[in-house]
Protein backbone atom coordinates (compact mmCIF):
# COMPACT_ATOMS: atom_id res chain seq x y z
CA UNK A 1 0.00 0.00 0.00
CA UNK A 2 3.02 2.55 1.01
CA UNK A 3 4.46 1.75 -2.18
CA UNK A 4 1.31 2.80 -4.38
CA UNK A 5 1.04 5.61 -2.40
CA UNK A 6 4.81 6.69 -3.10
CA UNK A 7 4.19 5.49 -6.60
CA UNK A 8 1.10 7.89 -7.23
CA UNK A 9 3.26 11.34 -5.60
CA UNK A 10 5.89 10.51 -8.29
CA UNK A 11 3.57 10.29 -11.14
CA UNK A 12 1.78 13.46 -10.23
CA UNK A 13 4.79 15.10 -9.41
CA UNK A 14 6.40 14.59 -13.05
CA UNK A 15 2.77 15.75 -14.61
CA UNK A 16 2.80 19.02 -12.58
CA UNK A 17 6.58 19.68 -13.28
CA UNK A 18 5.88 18.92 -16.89
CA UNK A 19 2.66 21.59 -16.80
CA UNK A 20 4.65 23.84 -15.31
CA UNK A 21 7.75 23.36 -17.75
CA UNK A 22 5.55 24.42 -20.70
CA UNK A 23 3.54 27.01 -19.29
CA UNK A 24 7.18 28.15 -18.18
CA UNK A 25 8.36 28.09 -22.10
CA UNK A 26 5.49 28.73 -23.75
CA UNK A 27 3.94 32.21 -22.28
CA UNK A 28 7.64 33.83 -23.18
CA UNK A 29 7.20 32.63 -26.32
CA UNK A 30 3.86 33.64 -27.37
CA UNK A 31 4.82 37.32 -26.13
CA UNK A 32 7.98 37.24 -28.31
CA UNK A 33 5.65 36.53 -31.27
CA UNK A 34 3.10 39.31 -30.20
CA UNK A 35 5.50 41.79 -30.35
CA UNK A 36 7.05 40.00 -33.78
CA UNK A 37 3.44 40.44 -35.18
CA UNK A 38 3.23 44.27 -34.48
CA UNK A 39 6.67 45.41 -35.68
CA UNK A 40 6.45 43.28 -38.80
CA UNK A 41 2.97 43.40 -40.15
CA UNK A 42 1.60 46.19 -37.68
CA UNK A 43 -0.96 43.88 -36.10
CA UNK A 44 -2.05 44.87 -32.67
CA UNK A 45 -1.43 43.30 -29.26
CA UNK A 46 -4.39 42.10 -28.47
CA UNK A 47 -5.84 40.02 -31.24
């Protein structure tokens, strides 16, 4: 039963660290490409 138990925290733990990795990459990213968008093809912000 301890061994399950231990088994389940490990699995959760490596989905939330993977969530958090990509929300970690990705929201950078997305900004970079915002402000791409607006200096290249003078697109605004928020669309």
């Amino acid at each position: 039963m301890n061994a399950i138990i231990v088994l389940l925290i490990v699995v959760y733990a490596i989905i939330g660290g993977a969530s958090t990795l990509y929300l970690f990459f990705s929201m950078p990213a997305v900004i970079i490409w915002k402000f791409y968008r607006k200096f290249k093809y003078h697109i605004s912000l928020m669309n």
